[in-house]
C-alpha atoms as a PDB file:
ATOM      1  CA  UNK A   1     -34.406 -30.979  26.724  1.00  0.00           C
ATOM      2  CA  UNK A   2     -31.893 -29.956  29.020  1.00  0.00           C
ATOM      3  CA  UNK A   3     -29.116 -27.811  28.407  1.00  0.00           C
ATOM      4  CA  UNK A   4     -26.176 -29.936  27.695  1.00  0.00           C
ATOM      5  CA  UNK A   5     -22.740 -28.373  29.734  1.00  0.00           C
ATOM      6  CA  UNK A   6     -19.951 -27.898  27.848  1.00  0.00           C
ATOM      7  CA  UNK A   7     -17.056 -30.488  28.253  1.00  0.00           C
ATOM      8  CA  UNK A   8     -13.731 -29.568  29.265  1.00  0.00           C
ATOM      9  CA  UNK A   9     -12.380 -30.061  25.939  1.00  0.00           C
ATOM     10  CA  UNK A  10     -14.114 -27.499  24.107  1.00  0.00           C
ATOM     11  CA  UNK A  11     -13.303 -24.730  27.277  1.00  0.00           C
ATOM     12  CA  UNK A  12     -10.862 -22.346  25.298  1.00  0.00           C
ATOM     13  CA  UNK A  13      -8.549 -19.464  27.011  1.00  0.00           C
ATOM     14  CA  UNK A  14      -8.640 -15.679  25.875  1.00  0.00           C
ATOM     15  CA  UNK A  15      -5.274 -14.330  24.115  1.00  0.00           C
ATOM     16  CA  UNK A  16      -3.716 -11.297  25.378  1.00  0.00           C
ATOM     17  CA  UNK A  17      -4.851  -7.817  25.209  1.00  0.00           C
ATOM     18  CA  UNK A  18      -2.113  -6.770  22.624  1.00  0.00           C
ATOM     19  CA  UNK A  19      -3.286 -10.142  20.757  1.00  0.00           C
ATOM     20  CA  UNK A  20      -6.615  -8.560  19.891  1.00  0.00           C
ATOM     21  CA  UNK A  21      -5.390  -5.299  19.544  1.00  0.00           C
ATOM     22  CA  UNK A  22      -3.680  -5.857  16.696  1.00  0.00           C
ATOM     23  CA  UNK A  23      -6.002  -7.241  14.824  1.00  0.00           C
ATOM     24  CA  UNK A  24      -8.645  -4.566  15.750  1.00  0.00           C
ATOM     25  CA  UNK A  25      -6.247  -1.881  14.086  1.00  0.00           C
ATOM     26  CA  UNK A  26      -6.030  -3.983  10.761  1.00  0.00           C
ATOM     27  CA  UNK A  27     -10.250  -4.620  10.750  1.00  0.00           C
ATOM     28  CA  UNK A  28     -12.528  -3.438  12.637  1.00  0.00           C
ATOM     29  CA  UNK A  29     -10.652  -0.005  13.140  1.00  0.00           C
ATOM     30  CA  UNK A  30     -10.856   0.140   9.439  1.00  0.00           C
ATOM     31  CA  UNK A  31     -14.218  -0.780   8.581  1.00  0.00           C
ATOM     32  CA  UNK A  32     -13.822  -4.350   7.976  1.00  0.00           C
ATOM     33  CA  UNK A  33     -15.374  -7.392   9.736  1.00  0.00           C
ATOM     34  CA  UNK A  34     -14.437 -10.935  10.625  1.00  0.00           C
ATOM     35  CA  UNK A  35     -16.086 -14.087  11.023  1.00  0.00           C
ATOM     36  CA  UNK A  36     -14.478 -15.036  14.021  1.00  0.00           C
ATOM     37  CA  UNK A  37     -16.014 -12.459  15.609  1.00  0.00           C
ATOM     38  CA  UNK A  38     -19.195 -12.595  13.980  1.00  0.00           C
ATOM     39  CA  UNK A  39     -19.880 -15.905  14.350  1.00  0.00           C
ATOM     40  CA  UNK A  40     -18.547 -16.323  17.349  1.00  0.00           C
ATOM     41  CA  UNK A  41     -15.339 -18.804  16.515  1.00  0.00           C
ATOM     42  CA  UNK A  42     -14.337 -20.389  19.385  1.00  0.00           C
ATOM     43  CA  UNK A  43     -11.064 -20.419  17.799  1.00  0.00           C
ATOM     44  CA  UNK A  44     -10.433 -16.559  18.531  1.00  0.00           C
ATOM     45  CA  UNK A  45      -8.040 -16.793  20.841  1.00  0.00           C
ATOM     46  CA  UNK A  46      -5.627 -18.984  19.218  1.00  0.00           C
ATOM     47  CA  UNK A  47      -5.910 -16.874  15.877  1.00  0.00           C
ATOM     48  CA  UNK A  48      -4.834 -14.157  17.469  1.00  0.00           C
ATOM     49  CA  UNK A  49      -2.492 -15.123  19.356  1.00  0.00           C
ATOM     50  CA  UNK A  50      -1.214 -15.956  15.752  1.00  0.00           C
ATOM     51  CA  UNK A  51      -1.936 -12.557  14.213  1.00  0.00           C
ATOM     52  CA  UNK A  52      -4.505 -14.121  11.939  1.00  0.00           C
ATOM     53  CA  UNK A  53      -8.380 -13.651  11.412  1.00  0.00           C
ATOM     54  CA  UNK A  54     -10.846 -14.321   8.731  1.00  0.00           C
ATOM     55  CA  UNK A  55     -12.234 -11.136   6.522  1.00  0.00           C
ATOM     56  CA  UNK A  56     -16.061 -11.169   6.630  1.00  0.00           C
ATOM     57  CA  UNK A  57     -16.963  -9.239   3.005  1.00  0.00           C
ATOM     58  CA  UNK A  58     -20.223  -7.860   1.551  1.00  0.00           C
ATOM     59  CA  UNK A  59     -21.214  -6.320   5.262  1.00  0.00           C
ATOM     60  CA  UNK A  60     -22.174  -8.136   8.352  1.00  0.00           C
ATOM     61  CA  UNK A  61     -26.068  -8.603   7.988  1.00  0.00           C
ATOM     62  CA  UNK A  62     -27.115 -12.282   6.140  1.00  0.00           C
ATOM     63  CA  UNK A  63     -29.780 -12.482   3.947  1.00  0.00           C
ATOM     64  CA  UNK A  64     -30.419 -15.940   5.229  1.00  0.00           C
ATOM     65  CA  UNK A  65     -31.129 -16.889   8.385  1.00  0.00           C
ATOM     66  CA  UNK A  66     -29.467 -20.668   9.230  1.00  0.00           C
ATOM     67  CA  UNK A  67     -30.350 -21.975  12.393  1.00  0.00           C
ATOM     68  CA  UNK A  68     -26.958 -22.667  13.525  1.00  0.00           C
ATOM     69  CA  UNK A  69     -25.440 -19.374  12.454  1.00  0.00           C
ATOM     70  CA  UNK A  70     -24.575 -16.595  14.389  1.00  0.00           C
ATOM     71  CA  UNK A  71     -24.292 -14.113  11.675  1.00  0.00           C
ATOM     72  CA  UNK A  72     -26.581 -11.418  11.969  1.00  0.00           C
ATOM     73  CA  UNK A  73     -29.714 -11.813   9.504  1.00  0.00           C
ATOM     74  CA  UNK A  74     -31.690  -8.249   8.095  1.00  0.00           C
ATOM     75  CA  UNK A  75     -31.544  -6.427   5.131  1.00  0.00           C
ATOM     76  CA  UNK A  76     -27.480  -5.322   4.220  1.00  0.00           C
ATOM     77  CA  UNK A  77     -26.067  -1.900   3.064  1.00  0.00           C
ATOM     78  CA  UNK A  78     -24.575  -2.035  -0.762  1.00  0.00           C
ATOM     79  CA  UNK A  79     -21.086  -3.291  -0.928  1.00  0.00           C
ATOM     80  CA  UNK A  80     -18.472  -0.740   0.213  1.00  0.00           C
ATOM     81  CA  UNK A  81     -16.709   0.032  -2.907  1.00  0.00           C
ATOM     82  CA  UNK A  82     -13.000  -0.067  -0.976  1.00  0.00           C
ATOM     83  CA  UNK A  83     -13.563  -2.918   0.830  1.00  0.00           C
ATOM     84  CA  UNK A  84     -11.205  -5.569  -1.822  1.00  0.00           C
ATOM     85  CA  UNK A  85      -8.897  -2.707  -1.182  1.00  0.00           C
ATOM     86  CA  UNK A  86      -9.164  -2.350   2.687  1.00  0.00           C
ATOM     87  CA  UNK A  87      -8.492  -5.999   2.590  1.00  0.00           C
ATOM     88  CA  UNK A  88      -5.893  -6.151   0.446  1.00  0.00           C
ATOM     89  CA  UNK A  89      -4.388  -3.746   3.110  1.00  0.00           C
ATOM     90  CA  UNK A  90      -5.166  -5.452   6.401  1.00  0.00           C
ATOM     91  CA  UNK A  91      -3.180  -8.473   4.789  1.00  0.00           C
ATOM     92  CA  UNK A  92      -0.623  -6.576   4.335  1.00  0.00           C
ATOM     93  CA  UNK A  93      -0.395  -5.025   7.801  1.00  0.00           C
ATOM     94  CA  UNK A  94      -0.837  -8.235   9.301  1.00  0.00           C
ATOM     95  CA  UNK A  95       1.686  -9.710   7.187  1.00  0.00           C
ATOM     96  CA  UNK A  96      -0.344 -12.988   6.454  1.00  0.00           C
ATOM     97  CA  UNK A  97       1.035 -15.650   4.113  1.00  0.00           C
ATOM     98  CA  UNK A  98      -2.326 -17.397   3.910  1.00  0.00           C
ATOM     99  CA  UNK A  99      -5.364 -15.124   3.730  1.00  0.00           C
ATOM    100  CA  UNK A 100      -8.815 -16.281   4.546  1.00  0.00           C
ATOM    101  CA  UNK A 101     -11.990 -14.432   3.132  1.00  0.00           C
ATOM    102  CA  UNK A 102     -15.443 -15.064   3.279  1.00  0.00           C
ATOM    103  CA  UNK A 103     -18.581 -13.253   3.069  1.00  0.00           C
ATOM    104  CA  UNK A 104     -22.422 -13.396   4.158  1.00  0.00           C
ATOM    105  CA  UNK A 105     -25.167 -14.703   1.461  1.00  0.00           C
ATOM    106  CA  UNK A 106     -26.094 -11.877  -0.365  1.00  0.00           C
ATOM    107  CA  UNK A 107     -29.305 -13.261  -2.228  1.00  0.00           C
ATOM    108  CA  UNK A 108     -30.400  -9.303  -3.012  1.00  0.00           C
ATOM    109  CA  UNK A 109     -27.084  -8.612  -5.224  1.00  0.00           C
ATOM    110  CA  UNK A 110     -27.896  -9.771  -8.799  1.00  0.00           C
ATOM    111  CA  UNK A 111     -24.079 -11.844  -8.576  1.00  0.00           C
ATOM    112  CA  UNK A 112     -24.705 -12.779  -5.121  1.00  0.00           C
ATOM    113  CA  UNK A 113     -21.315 -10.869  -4.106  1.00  0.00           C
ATOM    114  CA  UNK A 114     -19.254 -12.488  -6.438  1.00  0.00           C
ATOM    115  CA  UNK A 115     -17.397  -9.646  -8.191  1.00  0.00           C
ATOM    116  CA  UNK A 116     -16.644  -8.151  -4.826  1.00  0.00           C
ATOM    117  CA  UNK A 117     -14.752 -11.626  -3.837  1.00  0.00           C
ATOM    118  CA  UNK A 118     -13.274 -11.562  -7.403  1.00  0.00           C
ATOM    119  CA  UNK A 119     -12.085  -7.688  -6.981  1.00  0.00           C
ATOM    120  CA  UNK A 120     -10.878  -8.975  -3.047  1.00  0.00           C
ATOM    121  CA  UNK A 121      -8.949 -11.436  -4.678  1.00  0.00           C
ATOM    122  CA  UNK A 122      -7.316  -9.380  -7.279  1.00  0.00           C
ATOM    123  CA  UNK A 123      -6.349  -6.294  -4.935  1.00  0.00           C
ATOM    124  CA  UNK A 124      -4.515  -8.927  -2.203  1.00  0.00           C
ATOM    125  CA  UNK A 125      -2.460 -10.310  -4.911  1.00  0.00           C
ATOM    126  CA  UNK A 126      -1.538  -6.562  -6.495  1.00  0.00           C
ATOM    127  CA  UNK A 127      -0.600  -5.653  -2.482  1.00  0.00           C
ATOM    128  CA  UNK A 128       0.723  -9.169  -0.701  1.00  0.00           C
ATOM    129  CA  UNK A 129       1.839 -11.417  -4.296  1.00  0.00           C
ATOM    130  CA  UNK A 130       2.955 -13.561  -1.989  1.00  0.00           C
ATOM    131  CA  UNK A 131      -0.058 -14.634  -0.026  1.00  0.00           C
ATOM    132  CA  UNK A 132      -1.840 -17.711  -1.011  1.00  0.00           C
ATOM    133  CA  UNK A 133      -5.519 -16.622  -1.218  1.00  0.00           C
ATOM    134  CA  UNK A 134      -8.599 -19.108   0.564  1.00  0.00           C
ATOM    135  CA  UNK A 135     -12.280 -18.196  -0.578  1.00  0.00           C
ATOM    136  CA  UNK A 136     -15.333 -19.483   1.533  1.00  0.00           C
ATOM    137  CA  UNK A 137     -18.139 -18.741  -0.938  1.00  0.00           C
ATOM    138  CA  UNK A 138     -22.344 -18.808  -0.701  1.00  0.00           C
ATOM    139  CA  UNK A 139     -23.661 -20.647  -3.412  1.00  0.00           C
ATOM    140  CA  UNK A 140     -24.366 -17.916  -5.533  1.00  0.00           C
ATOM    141  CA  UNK A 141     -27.775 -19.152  -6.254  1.00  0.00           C
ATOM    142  CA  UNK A 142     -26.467 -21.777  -8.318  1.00  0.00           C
ATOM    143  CA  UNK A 143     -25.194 -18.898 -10.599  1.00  0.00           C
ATOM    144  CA  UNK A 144     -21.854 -20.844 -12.984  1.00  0.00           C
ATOM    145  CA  UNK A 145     -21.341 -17.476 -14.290  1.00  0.00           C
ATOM    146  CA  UNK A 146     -20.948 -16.014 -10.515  1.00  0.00           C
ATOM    147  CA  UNK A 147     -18.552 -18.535  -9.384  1.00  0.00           C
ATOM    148  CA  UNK A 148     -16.793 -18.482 -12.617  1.00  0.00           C
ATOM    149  CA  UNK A 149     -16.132 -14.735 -11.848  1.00  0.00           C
ATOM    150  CA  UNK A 150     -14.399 -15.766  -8.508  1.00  0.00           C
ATOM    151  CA  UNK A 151     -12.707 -18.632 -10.149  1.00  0.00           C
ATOM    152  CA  UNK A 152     -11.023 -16.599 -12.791  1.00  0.00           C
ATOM    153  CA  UNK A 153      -9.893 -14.331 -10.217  1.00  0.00           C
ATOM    154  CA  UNK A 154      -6.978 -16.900  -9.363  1.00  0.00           C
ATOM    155  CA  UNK A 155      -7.639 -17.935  -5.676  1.00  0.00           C
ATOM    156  CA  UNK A 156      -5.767 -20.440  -4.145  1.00  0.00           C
ATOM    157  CA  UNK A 157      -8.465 -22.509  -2.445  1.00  0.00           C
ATOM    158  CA  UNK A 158     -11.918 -22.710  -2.914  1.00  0.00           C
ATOM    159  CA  UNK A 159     -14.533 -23.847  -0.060  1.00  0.00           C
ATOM    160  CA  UNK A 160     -17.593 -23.650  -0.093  1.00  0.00           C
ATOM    161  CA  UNK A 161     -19.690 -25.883   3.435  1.00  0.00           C
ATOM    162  CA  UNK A 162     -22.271 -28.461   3.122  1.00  0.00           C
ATOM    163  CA  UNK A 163     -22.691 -27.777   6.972  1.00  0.00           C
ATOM    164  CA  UNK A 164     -24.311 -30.821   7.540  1.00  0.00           C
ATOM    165  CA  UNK A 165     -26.477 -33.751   6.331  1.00  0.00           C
ATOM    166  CA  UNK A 166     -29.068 -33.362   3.516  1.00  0.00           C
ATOM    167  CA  UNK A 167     -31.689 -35.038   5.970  1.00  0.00           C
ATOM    168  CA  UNK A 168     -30.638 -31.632   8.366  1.00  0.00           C
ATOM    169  CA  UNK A 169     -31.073 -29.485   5.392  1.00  0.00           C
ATOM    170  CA  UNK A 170     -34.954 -28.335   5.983  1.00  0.00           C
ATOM    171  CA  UNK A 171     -34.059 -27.862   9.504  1.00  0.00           C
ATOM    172  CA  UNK A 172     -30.889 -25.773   9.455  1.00  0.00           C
ATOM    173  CA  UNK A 173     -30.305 -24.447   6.144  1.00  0.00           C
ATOM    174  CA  UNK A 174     -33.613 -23.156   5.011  1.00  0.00           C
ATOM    175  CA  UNK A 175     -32.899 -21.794   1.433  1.00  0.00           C
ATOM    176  CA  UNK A 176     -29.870 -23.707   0.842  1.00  0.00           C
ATOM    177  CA  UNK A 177     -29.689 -26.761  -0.973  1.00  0.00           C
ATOM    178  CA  UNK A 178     -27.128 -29.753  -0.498  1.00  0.00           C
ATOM    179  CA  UNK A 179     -27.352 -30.773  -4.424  1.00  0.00           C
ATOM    180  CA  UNK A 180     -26.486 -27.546  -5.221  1.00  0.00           C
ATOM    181  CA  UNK A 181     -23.689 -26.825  -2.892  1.00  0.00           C
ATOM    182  CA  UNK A 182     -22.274 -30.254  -4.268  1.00  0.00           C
ATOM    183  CA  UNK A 183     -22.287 -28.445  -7.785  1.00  0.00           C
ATOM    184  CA  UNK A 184     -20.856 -26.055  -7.024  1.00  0.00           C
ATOM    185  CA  UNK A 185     -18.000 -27.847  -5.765  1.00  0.00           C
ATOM    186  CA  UNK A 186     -18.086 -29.901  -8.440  1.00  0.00           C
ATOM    187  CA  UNK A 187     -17.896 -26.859 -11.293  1.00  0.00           C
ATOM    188  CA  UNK A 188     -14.819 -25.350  -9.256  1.00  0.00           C
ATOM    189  CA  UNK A 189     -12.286 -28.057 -10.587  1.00  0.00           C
ATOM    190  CA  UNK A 190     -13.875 -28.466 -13.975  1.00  0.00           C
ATOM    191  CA  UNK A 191     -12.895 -24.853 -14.497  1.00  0.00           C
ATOM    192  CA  UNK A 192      -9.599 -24.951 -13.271  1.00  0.00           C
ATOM    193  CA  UNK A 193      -7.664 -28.401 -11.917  1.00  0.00           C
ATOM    194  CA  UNK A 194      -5.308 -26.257 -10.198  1.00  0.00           C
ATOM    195  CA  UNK A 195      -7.658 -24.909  -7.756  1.00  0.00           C
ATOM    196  CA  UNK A 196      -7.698 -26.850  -4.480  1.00  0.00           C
ATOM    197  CA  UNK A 197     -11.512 -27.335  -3.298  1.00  0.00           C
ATOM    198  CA  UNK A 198     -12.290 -27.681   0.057  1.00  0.00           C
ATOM    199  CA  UNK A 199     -16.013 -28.382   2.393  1.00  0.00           C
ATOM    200  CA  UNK A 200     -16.997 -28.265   6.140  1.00  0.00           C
ATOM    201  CA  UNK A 201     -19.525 -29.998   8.332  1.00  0.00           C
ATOM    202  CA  UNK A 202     -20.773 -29.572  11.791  1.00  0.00           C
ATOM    203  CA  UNK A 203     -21.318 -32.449  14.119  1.00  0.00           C
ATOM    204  CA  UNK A 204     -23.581 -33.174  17.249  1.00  0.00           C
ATOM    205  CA  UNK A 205     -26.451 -31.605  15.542  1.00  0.00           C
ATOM    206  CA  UNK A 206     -28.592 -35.017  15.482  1.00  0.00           C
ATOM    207  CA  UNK A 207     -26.708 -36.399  11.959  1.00  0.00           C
ATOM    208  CA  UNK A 208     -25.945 -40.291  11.834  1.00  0.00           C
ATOM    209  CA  UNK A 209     -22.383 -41.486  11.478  1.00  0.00           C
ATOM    210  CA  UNK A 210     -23.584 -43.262   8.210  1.00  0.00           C
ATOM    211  CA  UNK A 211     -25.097 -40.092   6.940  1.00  0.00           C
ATOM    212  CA  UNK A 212     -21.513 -38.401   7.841  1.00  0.00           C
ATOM    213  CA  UNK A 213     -20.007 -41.503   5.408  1.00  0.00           C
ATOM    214  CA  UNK A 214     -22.088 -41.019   2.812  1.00  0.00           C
ATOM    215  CA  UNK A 215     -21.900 -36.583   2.602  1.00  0.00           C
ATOM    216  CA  UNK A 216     -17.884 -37.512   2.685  1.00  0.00           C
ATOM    217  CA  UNK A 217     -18.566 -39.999  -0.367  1.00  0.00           C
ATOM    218  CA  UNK A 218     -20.908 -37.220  -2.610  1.00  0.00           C
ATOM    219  CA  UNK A 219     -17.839 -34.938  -1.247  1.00  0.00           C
ATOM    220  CA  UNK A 220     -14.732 -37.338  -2.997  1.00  0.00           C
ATOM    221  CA  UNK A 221     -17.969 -38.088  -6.280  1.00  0.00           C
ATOM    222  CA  UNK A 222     -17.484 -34.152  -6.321  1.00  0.00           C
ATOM    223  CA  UNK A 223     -13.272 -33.704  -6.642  1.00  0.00           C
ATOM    224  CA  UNK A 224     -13.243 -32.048  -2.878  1.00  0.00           C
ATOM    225  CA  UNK A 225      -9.830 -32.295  -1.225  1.00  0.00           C
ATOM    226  CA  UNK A 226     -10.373 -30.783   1.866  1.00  0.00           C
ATOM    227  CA  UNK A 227     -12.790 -31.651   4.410  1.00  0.00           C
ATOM    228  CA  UNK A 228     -13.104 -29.439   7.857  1.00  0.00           C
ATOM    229  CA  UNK A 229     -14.961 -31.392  10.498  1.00  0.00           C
ATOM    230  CA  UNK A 230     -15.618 -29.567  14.029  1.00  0.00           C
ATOM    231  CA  UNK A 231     -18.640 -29.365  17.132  1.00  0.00           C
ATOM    232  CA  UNK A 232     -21.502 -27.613  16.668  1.00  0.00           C
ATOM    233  CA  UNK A 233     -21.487 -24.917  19.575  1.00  0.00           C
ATOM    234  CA  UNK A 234     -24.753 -23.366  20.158  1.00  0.00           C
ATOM    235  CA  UNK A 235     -24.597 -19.930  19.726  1.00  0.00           C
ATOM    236  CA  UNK A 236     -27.844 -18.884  21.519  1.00  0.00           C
ATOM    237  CA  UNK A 237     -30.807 -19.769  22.752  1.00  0.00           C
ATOM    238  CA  UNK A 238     -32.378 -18.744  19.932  1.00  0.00           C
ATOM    239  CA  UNK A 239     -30.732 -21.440  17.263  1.00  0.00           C
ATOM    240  CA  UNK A 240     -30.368 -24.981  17.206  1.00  0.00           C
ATOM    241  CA  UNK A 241     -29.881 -27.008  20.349  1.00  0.00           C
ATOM    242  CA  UNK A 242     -26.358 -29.424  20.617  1.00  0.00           C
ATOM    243  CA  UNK A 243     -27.530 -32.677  20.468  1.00  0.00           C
ATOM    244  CA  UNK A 244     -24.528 -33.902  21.902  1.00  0.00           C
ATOM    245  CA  UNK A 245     -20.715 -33.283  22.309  1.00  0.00           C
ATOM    246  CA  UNK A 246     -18.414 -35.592  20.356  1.00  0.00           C
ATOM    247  CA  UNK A 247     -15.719 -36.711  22.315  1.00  0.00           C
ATOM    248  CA  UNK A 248     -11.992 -36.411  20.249  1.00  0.00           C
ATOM    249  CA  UNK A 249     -11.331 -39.814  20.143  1.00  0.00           C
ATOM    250  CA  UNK A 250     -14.493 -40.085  17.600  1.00  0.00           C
ATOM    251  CA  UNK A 251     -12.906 -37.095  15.669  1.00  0.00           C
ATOM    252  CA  UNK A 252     -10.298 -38.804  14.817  1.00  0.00           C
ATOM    253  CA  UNK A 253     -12.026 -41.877  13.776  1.00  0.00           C
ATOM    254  CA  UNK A 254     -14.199 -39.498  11.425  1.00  0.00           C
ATOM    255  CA  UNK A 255     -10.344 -38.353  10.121  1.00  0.00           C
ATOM    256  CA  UNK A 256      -9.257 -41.919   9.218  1.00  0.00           C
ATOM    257  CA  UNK A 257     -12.910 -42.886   7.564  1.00  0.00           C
ATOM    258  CA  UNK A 258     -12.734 -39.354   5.440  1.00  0.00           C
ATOM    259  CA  UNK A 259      -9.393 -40.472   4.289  1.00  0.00           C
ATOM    260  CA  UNK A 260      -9.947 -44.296   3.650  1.00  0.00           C
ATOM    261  CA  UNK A 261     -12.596 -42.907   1.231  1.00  0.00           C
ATOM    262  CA  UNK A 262     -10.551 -40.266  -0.431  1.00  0.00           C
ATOM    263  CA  UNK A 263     -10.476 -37.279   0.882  1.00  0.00           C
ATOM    264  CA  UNK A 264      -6.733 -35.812   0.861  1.00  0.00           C
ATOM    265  CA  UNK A 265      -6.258 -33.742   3.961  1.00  0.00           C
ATOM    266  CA  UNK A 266      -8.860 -34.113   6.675  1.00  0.00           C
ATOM    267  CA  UNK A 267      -8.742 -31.969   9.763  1.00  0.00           C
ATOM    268  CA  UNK A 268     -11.049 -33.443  12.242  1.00  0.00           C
ATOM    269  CA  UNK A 269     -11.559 -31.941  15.961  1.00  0.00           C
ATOM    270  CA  UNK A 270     -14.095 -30.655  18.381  1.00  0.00           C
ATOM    271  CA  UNK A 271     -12.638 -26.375  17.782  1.00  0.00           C
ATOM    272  CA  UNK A 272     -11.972 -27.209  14.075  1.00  0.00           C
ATOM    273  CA  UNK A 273     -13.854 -24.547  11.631  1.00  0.00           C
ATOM    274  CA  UNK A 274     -13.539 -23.984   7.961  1.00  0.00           C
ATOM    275  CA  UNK A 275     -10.352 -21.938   8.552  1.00  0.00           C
ATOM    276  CA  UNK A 276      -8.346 -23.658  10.940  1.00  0.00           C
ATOM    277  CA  UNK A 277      -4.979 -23.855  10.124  1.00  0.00           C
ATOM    278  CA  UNK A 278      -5.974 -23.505   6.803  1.00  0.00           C
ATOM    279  CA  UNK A 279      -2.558 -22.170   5.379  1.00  0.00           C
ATOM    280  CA  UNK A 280      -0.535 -24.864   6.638  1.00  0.00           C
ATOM    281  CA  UNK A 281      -3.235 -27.576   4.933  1.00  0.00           C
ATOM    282  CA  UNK A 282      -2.470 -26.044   1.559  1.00  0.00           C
ATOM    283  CA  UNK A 283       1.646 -26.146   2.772  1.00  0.00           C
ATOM    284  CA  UNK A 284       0.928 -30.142   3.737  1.00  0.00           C
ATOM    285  CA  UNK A 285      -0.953 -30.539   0.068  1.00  0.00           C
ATOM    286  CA  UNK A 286       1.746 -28.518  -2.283  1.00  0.00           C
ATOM    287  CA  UNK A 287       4.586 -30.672  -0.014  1.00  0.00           C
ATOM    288  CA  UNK A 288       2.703 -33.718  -1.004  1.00  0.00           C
ATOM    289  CA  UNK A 289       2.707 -32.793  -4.847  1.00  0.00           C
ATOM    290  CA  UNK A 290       6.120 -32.107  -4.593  1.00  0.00           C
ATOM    291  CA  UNK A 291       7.134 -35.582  -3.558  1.00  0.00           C
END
């Protein structure tokens, strides 16, 4: 198959130099990593250009290896004992009111990571009180107790991706399981209502639009309020091919079908990701209460 070229609304511009240097002094130049660099977020620019990234936890090497994922896969070091603290500090630094963090799968770690999100969580609020806190968790294995642990840490905003379509599962998600990421979901706001759970999906990875109905149906079954849907951009030649680019205008018709079924806040566009705008989605949601 032919390599498909990338349409002029997915081209992106970089951010100044002082952009990224600013948030190399508060990560990398500490020790810590982020997802938009490691996978390759074509959202980069704009982030910094805000002063915001997303704080990759638990190293930078995946124990899984998804097909779609640029995250480097091989065996990881232990957790860094100062990392929740490192965080904590970055946030600070960078003054965020919304902090993202997420992590790679850890599936050698006997919690899969989870104290290190919980202690993450714990050490932002001691530092930055005022900073809402967003968790993208792994599935923990389908551990309660694990994601319990995070839970009862007091974060914000819980996500946690189904990625794609169960039908896609074999194909890009080897090890994962689209029941069980539903669960978890699922357990998040049995354990605490106040807790605002949130998924993402890729499309133009070969998924039908009815299968794209019927994961945001299991996704309203399972008390999700947020749903992130963006492209799938290759990331080498190595992973998954595009199947095709989705133009915006069928974006936003994914938007109004997520919310006719249910979903609360939908943000639905070709550079969308799991953390993209996410601290003025919880803003829109507490507004909403509020009224």
């Amino acid at each position: 198959m032919s390599r498909l070229r990338l349409p002029q609304w997915l081209r992106t511009r970089l951010p100044p130099a002082s952009a990224l240097v600013a948030i190399e002094r508060a990560t990398y130049a500490k020790g810590l990593s982020t997802v938009c660099r490691e996978a390759r977020c074509p959202n980069q620019g704009e982030c910094a250009r805000r002063g915001t990234a997303t704080f990759l936890i638990l190293g930078d090497r995946c124990t899984r290896n998804c097909r779609f994922c640029a995250v480097r896969h091989g065996t990881p070091e232990a957790p860094a004992f100062d990392e929740p603290e490192l965080v904590a500090d970055a946030v600070a630094a960078l003054g965020l009111r919304h902090a993202v963090v997420t992590s790679v799968t850890r599936d050698d770690l006997p919690d899969g990571g989870a104290d290190q999100f919980a202690r993450t969580i714990r050490a932002v609020r001691r530092v930055s009180p005022q900073t809402t806190i967003e968790v993208l968790v792994p599935d923990f294995r389908a551990s309660a107790d694990a994601l319990y642990r995070v839970i009862d840490a007091g974060p914000d905003v819980v996500n946690h991706n189904l990625e794609t379509v169960p039908r896609l599962y074999p194909v890009l998600r080897e090890g994962a399981s689209y029941r069980r990421s539903l669960e978890l979901l699922r357990r998040v706001r049995e354990r605490n209502k106040e807790i605002i759970t949130k998924s993402g999906i890729m499309v133009g990875v070969g998924e039908m639009r009815i299968e794209v109905e019927d994961v945001t149906r299991d996704l309203v079954s399972a008390d999700c309020i947020v749903l992130t849907i963006g492209q799938y951009l290759r990331p080498s030649r190595l992973h998954h091919p595009v199947a095709r680019f989705v133009p915006p205008e069928e974006f936003a018709e994914l938007e109004v079908m997520a919310l006719g079924l249910g979903i609360r806040k939908v943000a639905s566009g070709p550079l969308v990701r799991s953390s993209y705008h996410a601290g003025a989605i919880l803003d829109e949601l507490r507004s909403d209460d509020l009224q």
